[in-house]
Protein backbone atom coordinates (compact mmCIF):
# COMPACT_ATOMS: atom_id res chain seq x y z
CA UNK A 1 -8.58 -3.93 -25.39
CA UNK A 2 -7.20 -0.34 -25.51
CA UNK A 3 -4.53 0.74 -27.92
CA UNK A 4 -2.55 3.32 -27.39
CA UNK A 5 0.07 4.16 -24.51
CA UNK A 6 -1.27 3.61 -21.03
CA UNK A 7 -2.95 7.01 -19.24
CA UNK A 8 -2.55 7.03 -15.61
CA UNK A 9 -6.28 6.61 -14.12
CA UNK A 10 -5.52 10.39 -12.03
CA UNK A 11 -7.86 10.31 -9.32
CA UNK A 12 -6.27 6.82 -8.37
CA UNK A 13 -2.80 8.69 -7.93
CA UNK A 14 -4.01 11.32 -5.98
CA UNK A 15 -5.79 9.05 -3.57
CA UNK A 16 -2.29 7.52 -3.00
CA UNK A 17 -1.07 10.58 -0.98
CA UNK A 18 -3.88 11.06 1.53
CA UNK A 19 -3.73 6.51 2.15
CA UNK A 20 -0.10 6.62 2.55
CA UNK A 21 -0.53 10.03 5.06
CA UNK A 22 -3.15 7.20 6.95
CA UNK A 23 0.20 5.38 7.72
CA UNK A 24 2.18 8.26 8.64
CA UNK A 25 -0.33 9.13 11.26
CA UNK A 26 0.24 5.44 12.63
CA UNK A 27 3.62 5.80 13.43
CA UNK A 28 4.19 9.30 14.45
CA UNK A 29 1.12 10.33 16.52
CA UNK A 30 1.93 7.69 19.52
CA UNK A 31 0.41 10.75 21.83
CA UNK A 32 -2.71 10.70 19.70
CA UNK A 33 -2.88 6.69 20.02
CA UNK A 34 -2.88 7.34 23.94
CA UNK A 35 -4.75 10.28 24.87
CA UNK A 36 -7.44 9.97 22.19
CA UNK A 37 -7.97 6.13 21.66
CA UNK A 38 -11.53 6.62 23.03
CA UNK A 39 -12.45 9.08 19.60
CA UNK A 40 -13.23 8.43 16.18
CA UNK A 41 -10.13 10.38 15.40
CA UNK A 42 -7.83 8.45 17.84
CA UNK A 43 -9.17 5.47 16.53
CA UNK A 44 -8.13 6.93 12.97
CA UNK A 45 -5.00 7.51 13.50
CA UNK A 46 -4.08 4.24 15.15
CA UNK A 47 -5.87 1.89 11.81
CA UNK A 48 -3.46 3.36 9.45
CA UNK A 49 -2.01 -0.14 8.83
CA UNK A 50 -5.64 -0.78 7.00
CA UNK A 51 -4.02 1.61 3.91
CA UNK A 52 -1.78 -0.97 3.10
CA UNK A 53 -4.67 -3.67 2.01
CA UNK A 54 -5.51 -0.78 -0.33
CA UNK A 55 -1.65 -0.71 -1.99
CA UNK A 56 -2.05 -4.05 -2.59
CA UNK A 57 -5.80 -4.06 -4.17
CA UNK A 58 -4.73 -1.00 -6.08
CA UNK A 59 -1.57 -3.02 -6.96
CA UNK A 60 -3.19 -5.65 -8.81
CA UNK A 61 -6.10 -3.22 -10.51
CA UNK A 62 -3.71 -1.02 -11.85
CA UNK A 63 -1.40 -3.79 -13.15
CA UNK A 64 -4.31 -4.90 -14.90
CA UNK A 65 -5.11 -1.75 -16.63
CA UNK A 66 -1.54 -1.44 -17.55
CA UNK A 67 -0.31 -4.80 -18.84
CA UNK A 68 -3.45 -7.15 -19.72
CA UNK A 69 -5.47 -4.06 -21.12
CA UNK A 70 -2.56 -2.75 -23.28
CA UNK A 71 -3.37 -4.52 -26.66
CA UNK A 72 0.71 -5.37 -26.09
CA UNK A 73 1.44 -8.92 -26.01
CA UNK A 74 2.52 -9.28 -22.07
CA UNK A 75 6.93 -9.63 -21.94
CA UNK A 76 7.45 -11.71 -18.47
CA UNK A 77 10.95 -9.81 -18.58
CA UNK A 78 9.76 -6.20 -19.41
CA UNK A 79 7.42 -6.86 -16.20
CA UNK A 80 9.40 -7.93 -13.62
CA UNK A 81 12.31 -5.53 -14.89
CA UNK A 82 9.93 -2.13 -14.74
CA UNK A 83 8.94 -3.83 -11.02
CA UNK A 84 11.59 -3.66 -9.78
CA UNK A 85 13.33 -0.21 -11.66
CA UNK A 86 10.34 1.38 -9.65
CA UNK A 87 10.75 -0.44 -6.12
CA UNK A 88 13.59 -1.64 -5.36
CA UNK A 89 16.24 2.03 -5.52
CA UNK A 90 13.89 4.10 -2.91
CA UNK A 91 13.78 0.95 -0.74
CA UNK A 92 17.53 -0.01 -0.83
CA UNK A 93 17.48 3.89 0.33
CA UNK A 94 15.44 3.88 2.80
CA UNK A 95 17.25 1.12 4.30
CA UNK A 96 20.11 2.83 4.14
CA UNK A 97 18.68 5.51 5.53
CA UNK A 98 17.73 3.64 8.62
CA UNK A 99 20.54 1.44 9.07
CA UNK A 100 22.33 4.02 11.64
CA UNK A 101 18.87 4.43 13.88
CA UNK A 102 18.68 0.61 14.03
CA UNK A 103 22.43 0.81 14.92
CA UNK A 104 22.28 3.62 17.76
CA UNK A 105 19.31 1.11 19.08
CA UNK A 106 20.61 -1.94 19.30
CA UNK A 107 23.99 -0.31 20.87
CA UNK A 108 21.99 0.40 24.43
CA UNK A 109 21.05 -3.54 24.18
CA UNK A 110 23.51 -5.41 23.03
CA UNK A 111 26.55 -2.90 22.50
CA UNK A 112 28.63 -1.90 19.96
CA UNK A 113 29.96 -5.04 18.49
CA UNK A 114 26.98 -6.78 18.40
CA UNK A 115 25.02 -4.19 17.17
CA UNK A 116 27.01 -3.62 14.15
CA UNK A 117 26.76 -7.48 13.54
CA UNK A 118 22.74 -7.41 13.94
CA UNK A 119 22.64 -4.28 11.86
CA UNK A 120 24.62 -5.94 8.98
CA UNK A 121 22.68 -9.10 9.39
CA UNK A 122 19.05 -7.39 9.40
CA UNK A 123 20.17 -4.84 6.30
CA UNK A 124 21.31 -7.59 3.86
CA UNK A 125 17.97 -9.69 5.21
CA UNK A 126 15.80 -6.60 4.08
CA UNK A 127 17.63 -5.86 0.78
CA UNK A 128 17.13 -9.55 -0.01
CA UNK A 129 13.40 -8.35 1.01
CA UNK A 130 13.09 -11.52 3.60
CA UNK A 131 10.76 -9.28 6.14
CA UNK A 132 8.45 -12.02 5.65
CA UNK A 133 10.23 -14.18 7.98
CA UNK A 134 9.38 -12.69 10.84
CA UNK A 135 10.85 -9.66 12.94
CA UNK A 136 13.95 -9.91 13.33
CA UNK A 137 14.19 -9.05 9.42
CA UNK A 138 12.14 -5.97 9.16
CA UNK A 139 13.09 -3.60 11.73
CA UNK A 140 15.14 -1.20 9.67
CA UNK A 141 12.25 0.90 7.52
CA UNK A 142 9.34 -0.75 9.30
CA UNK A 143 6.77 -0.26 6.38
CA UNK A 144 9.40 -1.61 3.91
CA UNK A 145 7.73 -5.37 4.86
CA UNK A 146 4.99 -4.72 2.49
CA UNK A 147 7.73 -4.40 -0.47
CA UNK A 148 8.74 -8.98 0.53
CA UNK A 149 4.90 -8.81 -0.10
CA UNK A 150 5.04 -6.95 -3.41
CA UNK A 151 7.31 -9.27 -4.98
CA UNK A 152 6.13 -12.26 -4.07
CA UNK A 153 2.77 -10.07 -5.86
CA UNK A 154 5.01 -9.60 -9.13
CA UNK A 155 6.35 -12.45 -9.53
CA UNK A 156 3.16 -14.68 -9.41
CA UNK A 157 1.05 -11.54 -11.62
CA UNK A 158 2.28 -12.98 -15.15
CA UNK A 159 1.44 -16.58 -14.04
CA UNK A 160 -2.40 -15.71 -12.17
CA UNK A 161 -3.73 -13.23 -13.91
CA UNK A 162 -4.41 -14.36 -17.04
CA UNK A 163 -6.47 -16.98 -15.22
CA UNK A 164 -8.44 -14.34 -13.73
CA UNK A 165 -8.98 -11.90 -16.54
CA UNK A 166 -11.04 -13.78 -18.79
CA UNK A 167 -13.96 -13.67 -16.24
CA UNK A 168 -16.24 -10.62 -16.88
CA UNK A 169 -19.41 -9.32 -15.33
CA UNK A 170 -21.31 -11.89 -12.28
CA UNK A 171 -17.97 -14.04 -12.85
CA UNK A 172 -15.50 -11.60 -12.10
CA UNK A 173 -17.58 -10.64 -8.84
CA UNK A 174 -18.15 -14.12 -7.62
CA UNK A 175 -14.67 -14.68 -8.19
CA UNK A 176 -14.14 -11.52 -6.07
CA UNK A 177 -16.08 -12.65 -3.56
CA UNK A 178 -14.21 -15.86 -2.98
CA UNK A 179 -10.68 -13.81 -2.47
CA UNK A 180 -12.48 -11.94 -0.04
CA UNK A 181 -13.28 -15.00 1.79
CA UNK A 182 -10.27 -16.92 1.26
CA UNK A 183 -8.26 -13.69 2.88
CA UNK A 184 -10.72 -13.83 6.21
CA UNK A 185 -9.95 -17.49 6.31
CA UNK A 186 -6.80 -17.69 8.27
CA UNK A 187 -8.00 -14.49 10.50
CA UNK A 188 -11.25 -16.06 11.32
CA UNK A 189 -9.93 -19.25 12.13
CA UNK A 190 -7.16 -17.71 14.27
CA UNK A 191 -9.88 -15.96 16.19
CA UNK A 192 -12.24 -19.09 16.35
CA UNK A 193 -9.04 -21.00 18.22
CA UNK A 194 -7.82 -18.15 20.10
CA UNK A 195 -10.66 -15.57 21.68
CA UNK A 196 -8.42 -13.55 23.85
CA UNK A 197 -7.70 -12.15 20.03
CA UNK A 198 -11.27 -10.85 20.33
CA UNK A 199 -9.99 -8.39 23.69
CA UNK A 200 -6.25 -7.51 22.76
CA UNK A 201 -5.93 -4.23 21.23
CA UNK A 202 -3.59 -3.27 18.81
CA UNK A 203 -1.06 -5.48 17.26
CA UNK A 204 -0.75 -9.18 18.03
CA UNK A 205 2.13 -12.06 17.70
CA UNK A 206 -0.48 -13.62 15.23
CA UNK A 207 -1.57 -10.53 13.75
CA UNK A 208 1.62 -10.01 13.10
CA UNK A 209 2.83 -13.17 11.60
CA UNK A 210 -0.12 -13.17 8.85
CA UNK A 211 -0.16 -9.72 7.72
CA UNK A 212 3.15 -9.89 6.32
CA UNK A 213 3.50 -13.56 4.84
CA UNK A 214 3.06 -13.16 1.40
CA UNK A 215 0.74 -15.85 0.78
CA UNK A 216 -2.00 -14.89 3.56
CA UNK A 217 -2.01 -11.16 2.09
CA UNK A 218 -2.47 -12.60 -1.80
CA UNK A 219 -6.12 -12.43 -1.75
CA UNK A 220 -6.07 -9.00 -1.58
CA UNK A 221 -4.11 -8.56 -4.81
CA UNK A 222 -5.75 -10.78 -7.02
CA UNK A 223 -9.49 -9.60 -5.59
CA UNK A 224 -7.76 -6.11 -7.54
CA UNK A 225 -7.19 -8.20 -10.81
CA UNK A 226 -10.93 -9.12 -10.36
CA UNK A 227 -12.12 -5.18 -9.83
CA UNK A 228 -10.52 -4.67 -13.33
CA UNK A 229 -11.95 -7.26 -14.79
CA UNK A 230 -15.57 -5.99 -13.21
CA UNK A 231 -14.53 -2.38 -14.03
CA UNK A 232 -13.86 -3.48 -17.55
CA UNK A 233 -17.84 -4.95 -17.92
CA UNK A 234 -19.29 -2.29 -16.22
CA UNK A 235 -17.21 0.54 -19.10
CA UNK A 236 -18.73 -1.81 -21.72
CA UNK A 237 -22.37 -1.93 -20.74
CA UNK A 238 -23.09 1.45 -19.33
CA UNK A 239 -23.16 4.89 -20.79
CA UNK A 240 -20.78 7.40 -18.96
CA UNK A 241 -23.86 9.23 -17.19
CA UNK A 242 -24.89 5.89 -15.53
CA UNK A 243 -21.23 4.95 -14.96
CA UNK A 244 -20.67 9.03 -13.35
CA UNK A 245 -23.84 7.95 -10.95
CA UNK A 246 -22.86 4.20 -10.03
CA UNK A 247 -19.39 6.23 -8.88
CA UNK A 248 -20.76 8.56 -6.80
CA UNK A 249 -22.84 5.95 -5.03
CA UNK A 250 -19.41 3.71 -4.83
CA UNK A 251 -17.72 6.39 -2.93
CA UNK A 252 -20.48 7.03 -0.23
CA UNK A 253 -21.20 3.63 0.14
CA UNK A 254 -17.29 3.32 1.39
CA UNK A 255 -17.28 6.12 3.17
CA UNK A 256 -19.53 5.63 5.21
CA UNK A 257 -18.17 1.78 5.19
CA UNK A 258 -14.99 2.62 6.06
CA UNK A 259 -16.10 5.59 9.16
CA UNK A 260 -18.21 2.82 10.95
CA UNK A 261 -15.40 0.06 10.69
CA UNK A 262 -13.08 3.00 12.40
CA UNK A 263 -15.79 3.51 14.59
CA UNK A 264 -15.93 -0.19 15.80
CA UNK A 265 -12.15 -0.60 15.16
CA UNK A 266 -11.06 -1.38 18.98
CA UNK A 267 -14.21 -4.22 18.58
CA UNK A 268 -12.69 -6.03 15.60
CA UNK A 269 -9.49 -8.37 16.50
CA UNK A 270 -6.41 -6.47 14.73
CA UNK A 271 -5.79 -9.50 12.76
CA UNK A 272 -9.47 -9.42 11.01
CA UNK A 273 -9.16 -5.83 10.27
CA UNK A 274 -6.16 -6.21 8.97
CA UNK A 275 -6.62 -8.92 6.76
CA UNK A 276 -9.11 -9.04 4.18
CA UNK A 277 -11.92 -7.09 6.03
CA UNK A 278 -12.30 -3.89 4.42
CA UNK A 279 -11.63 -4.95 0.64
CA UNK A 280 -15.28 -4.13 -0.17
CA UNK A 281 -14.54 -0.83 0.84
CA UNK A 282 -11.59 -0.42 -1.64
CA UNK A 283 -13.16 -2.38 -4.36
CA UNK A 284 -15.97 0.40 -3.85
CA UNK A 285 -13.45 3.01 -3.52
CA UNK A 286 -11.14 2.30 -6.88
CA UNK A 287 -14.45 1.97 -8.73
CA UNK A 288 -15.98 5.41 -7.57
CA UNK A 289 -12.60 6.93 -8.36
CA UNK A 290 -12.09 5.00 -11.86
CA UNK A 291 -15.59 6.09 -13.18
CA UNK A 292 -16.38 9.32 -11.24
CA UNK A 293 -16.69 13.00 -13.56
CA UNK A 294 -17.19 16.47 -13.20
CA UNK A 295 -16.36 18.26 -9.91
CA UNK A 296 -14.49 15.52 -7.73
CA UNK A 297 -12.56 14.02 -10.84
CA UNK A 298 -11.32 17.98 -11.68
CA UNK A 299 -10.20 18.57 -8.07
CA UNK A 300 -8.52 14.71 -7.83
CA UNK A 301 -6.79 15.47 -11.13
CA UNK A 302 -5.74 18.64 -10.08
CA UNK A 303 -1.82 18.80 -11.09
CA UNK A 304 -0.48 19.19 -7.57
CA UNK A 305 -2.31 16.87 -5.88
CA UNK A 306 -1.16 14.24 -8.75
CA UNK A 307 2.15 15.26 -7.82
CA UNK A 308 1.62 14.26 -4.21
CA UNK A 309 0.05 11.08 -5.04
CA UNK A 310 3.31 10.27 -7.36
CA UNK A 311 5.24 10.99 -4.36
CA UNK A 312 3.34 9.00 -1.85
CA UNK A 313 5.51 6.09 -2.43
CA UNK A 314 8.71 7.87 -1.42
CA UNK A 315 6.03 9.54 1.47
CA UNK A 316 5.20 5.69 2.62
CA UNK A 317 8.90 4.27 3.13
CA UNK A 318 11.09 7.78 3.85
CA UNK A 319 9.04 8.71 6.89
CA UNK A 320 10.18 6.14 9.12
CA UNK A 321 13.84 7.19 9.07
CA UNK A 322 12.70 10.86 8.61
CA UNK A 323 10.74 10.19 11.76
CA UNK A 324 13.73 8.98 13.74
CA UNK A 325 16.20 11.88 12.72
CA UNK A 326 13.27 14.09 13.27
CA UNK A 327 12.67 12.63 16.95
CA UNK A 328 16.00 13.23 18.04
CA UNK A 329 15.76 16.89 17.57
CA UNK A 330 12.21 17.72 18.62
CA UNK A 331 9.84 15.24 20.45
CA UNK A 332 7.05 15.07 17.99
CA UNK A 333 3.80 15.44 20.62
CA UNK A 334 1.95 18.20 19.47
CA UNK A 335 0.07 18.65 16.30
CA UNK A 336 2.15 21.82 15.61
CA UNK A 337 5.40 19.80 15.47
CA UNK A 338 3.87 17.04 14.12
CA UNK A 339 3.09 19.22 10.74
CA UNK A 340 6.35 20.45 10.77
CA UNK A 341 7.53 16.66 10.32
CA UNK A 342 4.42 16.37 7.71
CA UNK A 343 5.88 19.17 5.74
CA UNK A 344 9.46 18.19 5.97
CA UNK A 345 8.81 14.85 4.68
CA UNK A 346 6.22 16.13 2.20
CA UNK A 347 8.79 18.43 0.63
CA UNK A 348 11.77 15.16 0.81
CA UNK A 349 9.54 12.69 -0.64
CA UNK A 350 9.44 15.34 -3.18
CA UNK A 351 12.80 15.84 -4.41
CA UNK A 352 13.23 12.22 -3.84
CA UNK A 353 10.46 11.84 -6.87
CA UNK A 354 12.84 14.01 -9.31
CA UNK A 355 16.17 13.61 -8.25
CA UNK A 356 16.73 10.01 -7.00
CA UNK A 357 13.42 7.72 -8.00
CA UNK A 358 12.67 9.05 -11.78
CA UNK A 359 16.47 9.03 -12.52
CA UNK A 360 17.37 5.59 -11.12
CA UNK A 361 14.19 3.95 -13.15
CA UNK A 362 15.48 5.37 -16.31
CA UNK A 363 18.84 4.31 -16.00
CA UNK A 364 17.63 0.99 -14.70
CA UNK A 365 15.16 0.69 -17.86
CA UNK A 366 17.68 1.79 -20.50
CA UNK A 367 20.42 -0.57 -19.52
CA UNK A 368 17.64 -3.20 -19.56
CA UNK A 369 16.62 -1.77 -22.54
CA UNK A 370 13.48 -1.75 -21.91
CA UNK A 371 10.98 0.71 -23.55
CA UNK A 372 10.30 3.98 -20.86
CA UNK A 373 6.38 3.58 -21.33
CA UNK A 374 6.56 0.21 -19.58
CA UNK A 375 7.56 1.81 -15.97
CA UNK A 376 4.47 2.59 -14.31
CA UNK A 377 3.83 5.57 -11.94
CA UNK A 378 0.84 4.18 -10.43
């Protein structure tokens, strides 16, 4: 194990910005999804729910490399406390953010008074982090689902993944292998029963239902405890020239991977794709980036794009209320207006980094007491 104080893996924070930009494009380019769903860049633009497998495979690698790599004995406590110092203040703003769109909606439907009882009912659902249980708890801040996801992640990681560490080299791949499968389980059994899943495009009931239960979207985050784990043998048997070449072959290997699923994206029911399918692809992916030098580690450590992968977070769950406020001003159906949005929220997420997310950890840490190294920024 490493000594030392943990060293943010760069290229892996960079990469952040551009997967959590993948989502944006999902939600605010409706006029892309419709003119352009026949092209590989329509078809893009509408998969940008794939990005969030990758949080949650990069969730469970990096939370390997931080707390069972540390040489630290592991503090249950210190864990869940950091957790939740870094996710829960931008998500209780977000929501709070959103509240009055989800208001101004619901008062064309159901009017005033019950609006303002739905509102208050769905806001204290989400801050309890109960999207899980189906829509009507995760309508205000749409991508803030994947946070009743998260902690369900944290709160099993001290419990699992000492199971899973121990298991180095073939082990830790066959092990991989098996999540992999046990995540295309439910999918492939939901398309086996129901094969109108195989022609509906876009989102489904059942689609729906298992990618945000917890325990159906698991796999995905423990397959990442298992990339450590085979990141961890691969460091210890090859030199950093072999490791350099094995990365670069990694990353085109899922490139190309992930342009052909696109490609054949309105082929492969929502729920597969959604579920499980591509985690190859980001197992190759976090690999490359982990072990990749020279010319593409320099540019993906390059100080400002680090600072937009640090601020992807605050990118992934502020653009859905940014979007709203946005909409009501300017119609976003150009790509002109559309990067007008894309710098606005750029430049929020931003100050949301420095000025709300950094100082709400620290105060959150320090009345914990809890030691500043432990919060993670990855």
């Amino acid at each position: 194990m490493r000594s030392g104080t943990f060293s943010p893996i760069l290229p892996l924070t960079s990469i952040r910005f551009f997967l959590a930009i993948h989502v944006v494009l999902l939600h605010s380019v409706f006029w892309m999804h419709r003119a352009h769903a026949s092209t590989w860049l329509g078809r893009f633009s509408m998969t940008g729910y794939t990005a969030v497998g990758f949080f949650f495979v990069l969730s469970g690698y990096i939370l390997s490399y931080v707390y069972l790599d540390s040489g630290r004995p592991f503090n249950r406590r210190a864990f869940w406390t950091s957790r939740f110092a870094r996710a829960y203040p931008l998500l209780l703003l977000a929501l709070l953010l959103d509240a009055p769109n989800y208001f101004l909606r619901k008062i064309s439907l159901i009017g005033v008074d019950a609006a303002f009882v739905k509102t208050v009912g769905v806001f204290l659902s989400e801050c309890a982090l109960m999207q899980f249980m189906g829509h009507r708890f995760r309508n205000i801040a749409l991508p803030s689902w994947s946070l009743s996801s998260e902690a369900f992640f944290y709160l099993m990681f001290p419990f699992v993944a000492s199971r899973i560490w121990g298991r180095k080299g073939i082990n830790a791949l066959g092990l991989f292998s098996v999540f992999w499968g046990c995540s295309l389980l439910a999918p492939l059994v939901v398309v086996a029963s129901d094969p109108t899943e195989l022609v509906t495009p876009g989102l489904t009931e059942v689609g729906s239902i298992l990618g945000v239960i917890p325990i159906f979207r698991i796999f995905e985050f423990l397959a990442g405890i298992c990339l450590y784990s085979l990141q961890k043998t691969l460091a210890e048997r090859l030199t950093p020239v072999q490791l350099n070449r094995l990365a670069f072959i990694f990353l085109v290997v899922a490139c190309a991977l992930y342009g052909a699923s696109v490609d054949f994206a309105t082929h492969i029911p929502y729920v597969v794709m959604n579920n499980g399918l591509l985690l190859p692809v980001w197992g190759l992916l976090l690999l490359g980036l982990t072990n990749v030098h020279g010319w593409l580690a320099e540019l993906l450590s390059h100080r400002h794009l680090v600072l937009l992968g640090e601020s992807s977070y605050s990118i992934y769950l502020l653009h859905w209320p940014l979007w709203s406020y946005f909409s009501r001003l300017r119609v976003i159906d150009t790509w002109r207006v559309w990067c007008i949005y894309l710098g606005v929220l750029v430049v929020v997420s931003m100050v949301s980094v420095f000025c709300f997310e950094r100082p709400f950890r620290r105060k959150i840490l320090a009345v914990a007491s809890i030691p500043s190294q432990v919060a993670v920024k990855q």
